[in-house]
Protein backbone atom coordinates (compact mmCIF):
# COMPACT_ATOMS: atom_id res chain seq x y z
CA UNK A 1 39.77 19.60 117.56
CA UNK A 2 41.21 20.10 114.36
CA UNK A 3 41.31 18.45 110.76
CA UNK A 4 44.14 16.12 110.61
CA UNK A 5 46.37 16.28 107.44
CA UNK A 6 46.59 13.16 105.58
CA UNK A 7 49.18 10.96 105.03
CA UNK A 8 51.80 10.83 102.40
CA UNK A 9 51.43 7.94 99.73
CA UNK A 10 54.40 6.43 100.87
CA UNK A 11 52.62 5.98 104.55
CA UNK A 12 50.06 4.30 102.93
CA UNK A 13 51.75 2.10 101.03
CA UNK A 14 53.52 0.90 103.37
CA UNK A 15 50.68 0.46 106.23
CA UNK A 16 49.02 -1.89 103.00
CA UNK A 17 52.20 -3.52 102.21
CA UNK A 18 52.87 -4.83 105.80
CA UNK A 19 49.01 -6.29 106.62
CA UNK A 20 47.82 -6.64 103.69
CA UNK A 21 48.73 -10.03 102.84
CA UNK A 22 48.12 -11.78 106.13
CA UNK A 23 44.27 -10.15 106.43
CA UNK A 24 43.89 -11.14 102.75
CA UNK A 25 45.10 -14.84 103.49
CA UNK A 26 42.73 -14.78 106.27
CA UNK A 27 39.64 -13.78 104.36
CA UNK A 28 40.47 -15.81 101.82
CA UNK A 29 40.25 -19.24 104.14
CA UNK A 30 38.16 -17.93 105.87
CA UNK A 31 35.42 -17.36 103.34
CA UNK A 32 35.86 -20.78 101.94
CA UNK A 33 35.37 -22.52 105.27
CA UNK A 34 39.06 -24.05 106.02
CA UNK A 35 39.05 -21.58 108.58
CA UNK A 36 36.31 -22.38 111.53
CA UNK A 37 36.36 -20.52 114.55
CA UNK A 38 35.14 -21.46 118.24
CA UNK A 39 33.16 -19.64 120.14
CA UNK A 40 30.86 -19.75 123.62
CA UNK A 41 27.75 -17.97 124.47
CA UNK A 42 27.06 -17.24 128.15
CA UNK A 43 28.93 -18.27 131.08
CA UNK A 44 26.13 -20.14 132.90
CA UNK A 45 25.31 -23.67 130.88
CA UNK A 46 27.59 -21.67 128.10
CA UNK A 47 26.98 -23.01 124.82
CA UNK A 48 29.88 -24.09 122.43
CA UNK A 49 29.29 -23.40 118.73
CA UNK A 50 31.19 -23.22 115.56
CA UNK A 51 31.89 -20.18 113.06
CA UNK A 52 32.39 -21.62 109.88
CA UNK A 53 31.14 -19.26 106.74
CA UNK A 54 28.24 -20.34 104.77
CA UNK A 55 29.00 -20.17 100.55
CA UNK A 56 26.64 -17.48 99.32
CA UNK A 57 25.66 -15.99 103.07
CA UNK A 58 26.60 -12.11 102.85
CA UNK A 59 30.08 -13.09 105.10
CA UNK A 60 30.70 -14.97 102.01
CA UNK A 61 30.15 -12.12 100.08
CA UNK A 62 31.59 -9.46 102.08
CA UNK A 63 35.08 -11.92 102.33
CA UNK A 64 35.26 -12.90 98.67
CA UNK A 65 34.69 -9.62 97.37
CA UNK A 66 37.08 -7.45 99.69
CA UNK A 67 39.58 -10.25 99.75
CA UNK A 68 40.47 -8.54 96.20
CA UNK A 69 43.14 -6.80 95.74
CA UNK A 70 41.76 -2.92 94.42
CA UNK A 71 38.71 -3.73 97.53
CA UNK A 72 41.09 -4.74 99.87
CA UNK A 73 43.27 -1.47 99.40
CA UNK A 74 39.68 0.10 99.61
CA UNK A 75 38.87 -1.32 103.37
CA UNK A 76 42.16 -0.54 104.59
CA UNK A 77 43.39 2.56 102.98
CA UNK A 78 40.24 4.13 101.68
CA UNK A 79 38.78 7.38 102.67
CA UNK A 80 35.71 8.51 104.46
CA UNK A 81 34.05 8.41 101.14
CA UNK A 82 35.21 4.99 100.72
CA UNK A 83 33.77 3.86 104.27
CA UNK A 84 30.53 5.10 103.87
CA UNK A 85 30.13 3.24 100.68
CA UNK A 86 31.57 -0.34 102.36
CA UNK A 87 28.79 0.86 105.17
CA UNK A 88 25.95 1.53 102.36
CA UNK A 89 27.63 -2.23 100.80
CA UNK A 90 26.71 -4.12 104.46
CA UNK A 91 23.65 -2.33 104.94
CA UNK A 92 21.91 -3.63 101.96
CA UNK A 93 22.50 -6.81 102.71
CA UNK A 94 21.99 -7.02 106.24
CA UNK A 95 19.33 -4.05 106.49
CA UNK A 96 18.61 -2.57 109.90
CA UNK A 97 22.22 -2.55 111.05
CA UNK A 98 21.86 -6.31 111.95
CA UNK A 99 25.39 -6.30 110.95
CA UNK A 100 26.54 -4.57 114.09
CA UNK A 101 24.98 -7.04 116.56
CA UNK A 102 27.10 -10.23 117.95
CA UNK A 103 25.62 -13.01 119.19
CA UNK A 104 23.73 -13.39 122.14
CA UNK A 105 22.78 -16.72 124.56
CA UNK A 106 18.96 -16.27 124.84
CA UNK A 107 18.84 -15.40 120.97
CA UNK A 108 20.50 -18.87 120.35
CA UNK A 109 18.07 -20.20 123.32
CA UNK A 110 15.43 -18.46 121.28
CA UNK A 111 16.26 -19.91 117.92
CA UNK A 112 17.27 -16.61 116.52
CA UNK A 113 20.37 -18.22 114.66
CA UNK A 114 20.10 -20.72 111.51
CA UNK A 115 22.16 -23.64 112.02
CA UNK A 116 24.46 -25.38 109.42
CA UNK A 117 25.14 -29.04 110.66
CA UNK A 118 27.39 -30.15 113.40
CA UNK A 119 31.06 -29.80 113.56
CA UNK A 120 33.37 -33.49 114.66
CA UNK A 121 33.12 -32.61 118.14
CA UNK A 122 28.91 -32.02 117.66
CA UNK A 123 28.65 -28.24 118.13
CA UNK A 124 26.54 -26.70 115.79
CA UNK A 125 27.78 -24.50 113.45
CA UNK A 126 26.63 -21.04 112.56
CA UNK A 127 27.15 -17.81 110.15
CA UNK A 128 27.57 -14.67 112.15
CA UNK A 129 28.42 -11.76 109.89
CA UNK A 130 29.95 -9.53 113.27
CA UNK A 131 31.26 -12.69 114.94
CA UNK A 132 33.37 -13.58 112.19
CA UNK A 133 34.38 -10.14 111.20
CA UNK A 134 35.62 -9.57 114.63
CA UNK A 135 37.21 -12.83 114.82
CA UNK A 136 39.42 -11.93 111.51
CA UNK A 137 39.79 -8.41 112.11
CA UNK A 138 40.30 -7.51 115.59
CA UNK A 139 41.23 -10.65 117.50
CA UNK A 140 43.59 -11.48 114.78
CA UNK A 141 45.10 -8.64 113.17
CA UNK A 142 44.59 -5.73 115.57
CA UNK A 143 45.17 -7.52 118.89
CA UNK A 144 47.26 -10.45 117.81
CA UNK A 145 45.47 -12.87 119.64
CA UNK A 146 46.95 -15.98 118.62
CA UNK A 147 49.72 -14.36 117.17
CA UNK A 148 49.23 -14.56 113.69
CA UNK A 149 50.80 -10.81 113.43
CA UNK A 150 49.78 -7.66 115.59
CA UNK A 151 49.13 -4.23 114.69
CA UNK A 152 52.06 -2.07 115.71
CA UNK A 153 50.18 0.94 117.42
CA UNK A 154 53.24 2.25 118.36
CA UNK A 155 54.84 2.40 115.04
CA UNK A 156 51.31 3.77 113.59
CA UNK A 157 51.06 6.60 116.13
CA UNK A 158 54.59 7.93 115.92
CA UNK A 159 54.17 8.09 112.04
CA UNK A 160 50.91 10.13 112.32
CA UNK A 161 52.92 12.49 114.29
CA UNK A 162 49.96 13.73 116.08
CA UNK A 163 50.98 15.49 119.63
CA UNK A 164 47.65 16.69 120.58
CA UNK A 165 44.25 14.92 120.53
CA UNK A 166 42.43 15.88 117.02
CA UNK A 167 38.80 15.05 119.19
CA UNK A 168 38.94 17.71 122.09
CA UNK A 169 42.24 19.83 121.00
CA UNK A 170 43.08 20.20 124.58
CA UNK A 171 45.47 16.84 125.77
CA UNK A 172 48.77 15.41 124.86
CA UNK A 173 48.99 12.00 122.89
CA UNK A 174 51.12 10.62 125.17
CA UNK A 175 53.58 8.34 124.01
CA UNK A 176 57.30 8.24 124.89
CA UNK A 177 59.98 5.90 124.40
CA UNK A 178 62.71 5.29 126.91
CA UNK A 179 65.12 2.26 127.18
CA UNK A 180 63.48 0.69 124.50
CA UNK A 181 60.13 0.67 125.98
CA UNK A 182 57.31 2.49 124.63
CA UNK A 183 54.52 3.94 126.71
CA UNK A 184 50.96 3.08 125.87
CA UNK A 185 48.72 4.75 122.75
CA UNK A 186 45.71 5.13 122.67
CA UNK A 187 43.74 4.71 119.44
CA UNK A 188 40.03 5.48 119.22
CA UNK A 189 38.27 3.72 116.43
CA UNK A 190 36.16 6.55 114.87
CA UNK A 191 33.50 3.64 113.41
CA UNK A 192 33.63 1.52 116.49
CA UNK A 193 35.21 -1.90 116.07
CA UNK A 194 32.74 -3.61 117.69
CA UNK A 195 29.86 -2.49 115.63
CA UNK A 196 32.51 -2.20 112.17
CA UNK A 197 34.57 -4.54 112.57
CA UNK A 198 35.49 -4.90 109.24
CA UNK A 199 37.03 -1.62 109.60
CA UNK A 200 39.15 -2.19 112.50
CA UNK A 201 42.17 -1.79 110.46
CA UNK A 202 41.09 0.92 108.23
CA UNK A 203 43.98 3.44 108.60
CA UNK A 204 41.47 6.44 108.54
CA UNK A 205 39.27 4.88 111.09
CA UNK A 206 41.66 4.82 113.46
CA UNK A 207 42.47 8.23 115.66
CA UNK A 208 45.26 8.15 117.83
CA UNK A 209 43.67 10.08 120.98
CA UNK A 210 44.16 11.07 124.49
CA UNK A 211 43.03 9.04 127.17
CA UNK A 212 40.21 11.02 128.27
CA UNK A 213 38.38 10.98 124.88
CA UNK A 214 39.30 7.48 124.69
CA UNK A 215 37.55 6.56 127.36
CA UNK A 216 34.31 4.44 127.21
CA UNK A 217 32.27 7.45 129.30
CA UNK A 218 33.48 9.79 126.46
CA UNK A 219 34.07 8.95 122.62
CA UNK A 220 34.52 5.27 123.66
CA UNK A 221 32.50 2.92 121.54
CA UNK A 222 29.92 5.50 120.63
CA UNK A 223 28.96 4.70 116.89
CA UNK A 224 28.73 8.72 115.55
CA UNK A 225 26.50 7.38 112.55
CA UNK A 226 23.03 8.22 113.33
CA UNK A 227 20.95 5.97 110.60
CA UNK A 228 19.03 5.71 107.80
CA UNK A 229 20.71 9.07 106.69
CA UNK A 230 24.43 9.42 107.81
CA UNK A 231 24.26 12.31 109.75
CA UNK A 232 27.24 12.66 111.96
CA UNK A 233 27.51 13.56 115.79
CA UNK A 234 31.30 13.56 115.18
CA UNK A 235 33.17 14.64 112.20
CA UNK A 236 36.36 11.67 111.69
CA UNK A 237 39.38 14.64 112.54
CA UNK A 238 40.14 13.81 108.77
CA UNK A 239 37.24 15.81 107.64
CA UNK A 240 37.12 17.82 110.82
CA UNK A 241 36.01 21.82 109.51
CA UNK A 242 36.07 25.19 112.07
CA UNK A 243 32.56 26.19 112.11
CA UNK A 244 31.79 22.44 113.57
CA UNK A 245 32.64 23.48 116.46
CA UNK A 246 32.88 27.64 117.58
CA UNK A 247 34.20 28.83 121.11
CA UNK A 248 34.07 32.22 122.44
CA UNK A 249 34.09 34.36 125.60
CA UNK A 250 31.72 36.93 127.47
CA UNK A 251 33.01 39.52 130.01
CA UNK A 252 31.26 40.50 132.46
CA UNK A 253 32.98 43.95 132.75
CA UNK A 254 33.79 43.88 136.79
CA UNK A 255 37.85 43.68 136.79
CA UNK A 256 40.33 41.89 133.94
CA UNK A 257 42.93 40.64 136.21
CA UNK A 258 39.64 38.04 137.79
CA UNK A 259 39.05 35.17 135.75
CA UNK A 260 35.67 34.50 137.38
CA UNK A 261 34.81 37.83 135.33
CA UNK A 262 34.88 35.67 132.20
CA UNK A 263 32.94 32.57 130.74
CA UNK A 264 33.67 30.41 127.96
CA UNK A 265 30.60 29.67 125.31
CA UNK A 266 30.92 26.53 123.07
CA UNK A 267 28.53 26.28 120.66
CA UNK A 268 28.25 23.52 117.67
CA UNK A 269 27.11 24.06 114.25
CA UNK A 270 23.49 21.74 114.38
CA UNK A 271 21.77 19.82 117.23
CA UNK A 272 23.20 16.37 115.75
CA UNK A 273 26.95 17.95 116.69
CA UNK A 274 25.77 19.21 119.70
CA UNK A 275 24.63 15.57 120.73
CA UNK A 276 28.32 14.37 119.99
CA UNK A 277 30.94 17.27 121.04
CA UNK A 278 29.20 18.49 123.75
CA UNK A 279 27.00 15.81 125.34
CA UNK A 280 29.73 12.89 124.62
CA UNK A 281 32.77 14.64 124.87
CA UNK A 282 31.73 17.26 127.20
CA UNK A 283 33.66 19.97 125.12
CA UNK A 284 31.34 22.38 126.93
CA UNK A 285 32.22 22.07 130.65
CA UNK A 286 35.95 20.58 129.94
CA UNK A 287 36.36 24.49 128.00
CA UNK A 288 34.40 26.14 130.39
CA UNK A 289 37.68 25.67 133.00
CA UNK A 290 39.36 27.73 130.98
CA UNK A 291 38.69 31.03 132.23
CA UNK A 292 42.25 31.75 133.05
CA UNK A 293 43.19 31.19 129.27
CA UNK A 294 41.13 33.50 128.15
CA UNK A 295 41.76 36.24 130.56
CA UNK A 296 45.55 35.49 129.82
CA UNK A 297 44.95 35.87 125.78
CA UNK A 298 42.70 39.25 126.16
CA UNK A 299 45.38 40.71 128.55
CA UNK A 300 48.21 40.13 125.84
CA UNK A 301 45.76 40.86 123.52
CA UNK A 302 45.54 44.55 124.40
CA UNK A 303 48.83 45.09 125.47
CA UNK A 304 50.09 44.25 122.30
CA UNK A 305 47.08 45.95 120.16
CA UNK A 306 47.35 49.40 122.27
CA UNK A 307 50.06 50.74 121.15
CA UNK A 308 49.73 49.96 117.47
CA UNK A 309 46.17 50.15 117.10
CA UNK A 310 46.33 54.05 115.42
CA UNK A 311 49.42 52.89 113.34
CA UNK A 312 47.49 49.86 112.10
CA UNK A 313 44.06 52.00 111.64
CA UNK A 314 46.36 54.14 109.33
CA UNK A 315 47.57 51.40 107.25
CA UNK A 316 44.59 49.75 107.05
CA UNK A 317 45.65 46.80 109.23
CA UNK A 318 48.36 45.28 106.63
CA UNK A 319 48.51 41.62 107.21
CA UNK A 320 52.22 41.72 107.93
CA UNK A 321 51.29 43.35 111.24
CA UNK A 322 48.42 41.08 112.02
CA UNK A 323 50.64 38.60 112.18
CA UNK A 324 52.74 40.18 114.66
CA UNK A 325 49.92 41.08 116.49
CA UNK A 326 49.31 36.71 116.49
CA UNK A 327 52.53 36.26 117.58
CA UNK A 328 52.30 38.85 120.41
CA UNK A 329 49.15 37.39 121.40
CA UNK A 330 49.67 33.72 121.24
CA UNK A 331 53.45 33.32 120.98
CA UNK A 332 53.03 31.88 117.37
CA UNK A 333 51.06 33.02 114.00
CA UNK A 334 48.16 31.27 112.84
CA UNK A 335 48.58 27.76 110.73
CA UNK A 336 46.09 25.79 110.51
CA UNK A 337 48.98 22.80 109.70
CA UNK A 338 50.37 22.85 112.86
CA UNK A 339 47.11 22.43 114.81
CA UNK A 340 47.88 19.10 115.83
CA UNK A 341 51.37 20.35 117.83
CA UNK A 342 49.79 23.08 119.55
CA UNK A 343 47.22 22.29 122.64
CA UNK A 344 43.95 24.42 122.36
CA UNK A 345 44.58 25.65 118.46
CA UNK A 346 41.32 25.95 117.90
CA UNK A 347 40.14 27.65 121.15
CA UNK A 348 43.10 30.24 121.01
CA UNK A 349 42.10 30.65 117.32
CA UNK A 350 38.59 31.10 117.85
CA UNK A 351 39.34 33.82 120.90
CA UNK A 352 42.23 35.79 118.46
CA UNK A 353 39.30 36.26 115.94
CA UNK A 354 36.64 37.52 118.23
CA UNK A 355 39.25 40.12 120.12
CA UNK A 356 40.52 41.46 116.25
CA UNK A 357 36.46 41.47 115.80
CA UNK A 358 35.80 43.51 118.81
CA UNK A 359 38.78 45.80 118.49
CA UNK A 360 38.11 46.99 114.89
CA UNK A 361 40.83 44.76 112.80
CA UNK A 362 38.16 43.42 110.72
């Protein structure tokens, strides 16, 4: 894990410049009902209906009002800041996160859904904030359903240039190009898309990943949100900070050259991060395997600390030699900036600190 750097303006810009004016089209029509959209409920006795947007319903609102230009750049270049507030937006409208719920069959069966008339071919026709959202958002734009235009994760992974996953720290991105083919990405949606779906094409919402994170048993579709306050389980890797998330070793003092001798602790900042790094992505027990780095890091450690350690007591430990002391240690000197090239930054990192701790650097 690791706090991602953000792009330049110029990525920006040109992420808007390419999708902006085909989701703004969309919205547009959408919003004032030339755009209706099918849609079944069940599979057994499936019911047909109609999406078609209701003038003044808070679709309506959301469309009209983020169809314009300075909120549209908002939705899909904004911050986390920016997010939040769109969130806080919904949410007063639609209280109770209502706006993250589809529909369902036995709700219609129920009579949990106004209905708006009948369409030419008799379905009834209904207002579904998420259904609609989805619709525009994902089905159209991100997945290119019906090919109106499709979101080119390839393109938007390579220009992240992210080579390790900013969520665990300890996989490859994987993504090569060969022939003219391009392997698969994976991009986690940090705000799931099917509880946000507006923000499906938020560039800061979406994370390029590995595929173990990705996974629906790990980061998945968990929402990280935990409501009515906006406390986070997961930090989005753009505001990602160290003391999150803290590793460290014990030794057990029976023999260096044994692994088994050492164990890994992980340990979050609060119970709320606990919930999300370690019970979701199981940060915990996938570190705890790593025995043999840590054995590996204390051994260079020492080999390279022994023989300087009066010299550097003398000098009072001059940062020039510190940094030779990183190098020694981990092959390479501490920057934060390269984090996302390096697999296990912030483990290595956290183990470099507690060894100069221990051995009197500090």
């Amino acid at each position: 894990m690791y706090k991602v750097k953000p792009p330049t303006k110029e990525l920006l810009d040109s992420f808007y410049d390419k999708y902006s004016p085909r989701i703004q089209v969309l919205m547009r029509d959408v919003a004032d009902g030339r755009i209706t959209i099918p849609i079944k409920l069940g599979t057994t006795r499936a019911v047909h209906l109609t999406l078609q947007v209701q003038n003044g319903s808070t679709t309506w609102y959301f469309l009209t009002i983020y169809s314009q230009e300075a909120n549209l750049r908002r939705l899909l270049c904004g911050k986390w800041q920016d997010h939040l507030a769109i969130i806080d937006d919904v949410e007063h409208r639609l209280p109770g996160q209502s706006w993250q719920k589809g529909m369902l069959k036995t709700e219609y069966d129920a009579g949990g859904y106004p209905i708006y008339g009948q369409d030419a071919e008799g379905h009834n026709i209904v207002d579904n904030f998420n259904e609609i959202l989805y619709w525009l958002f994902v089905e159209q734009i991100y997945e290119g359903k019906d090919n109106v235009i499709q979101f080119d994760k390839a393109t938007f992974v390579r220009d992240r240039g992210l080579c390790v996953c900013p969520y665990c720290g300890r996989q490859w991105i994987d993504m090569a190009e060969e022939g003219g083919r391009i392997s698969k990405s994976n991009i986690d949606h940090f705000l799931p898309k099917s509880k946000y779906p507006y923000l499906a094409m938020s560039f800061f919402n979406m994370i390029p990943a590995c595929e173990t994170c990705n996974k629906i048993d790990n980061k998945g579709d968990m929402d990280p949100v935990v409501y009515p306050g906006y406390a986070m389980k997961l930090l989005n890797p753009h505001e990602f900070y160290d003391r999150a998330v803290n590793f460290s070793y014990e030794y057990n003092g029976r023999g260096e050259n044994n692994e088994k001798n050492f164990k890994v602790k992980t340990e979050t900042e609060n119970d709320i991060l606990e919930e999300g790094y370690v019970t979701k992505l199981k940060l915990r027990a996938f570190y705890a395997n790593q025995r043999m780095e840590v054995k590996d890091v204390r051994r260079r450690f020492i080999t390279a600390s022994h023989s300087w350690k009066k010299f550097l007591y003398n000098l009072g430990v001059k940062d020039t030699f510190l940094q030779n002391l990183e190098e020694r240690t981990l092959g390479y000197s501490l920057n934060d900036d390269e984090a996302s090239q390096r697999l296990m930054y912030k483990f290595k990192k956290d183990l470099l600190m507690q060894l100069k701790r221990e051995y009197g650097f500090y």
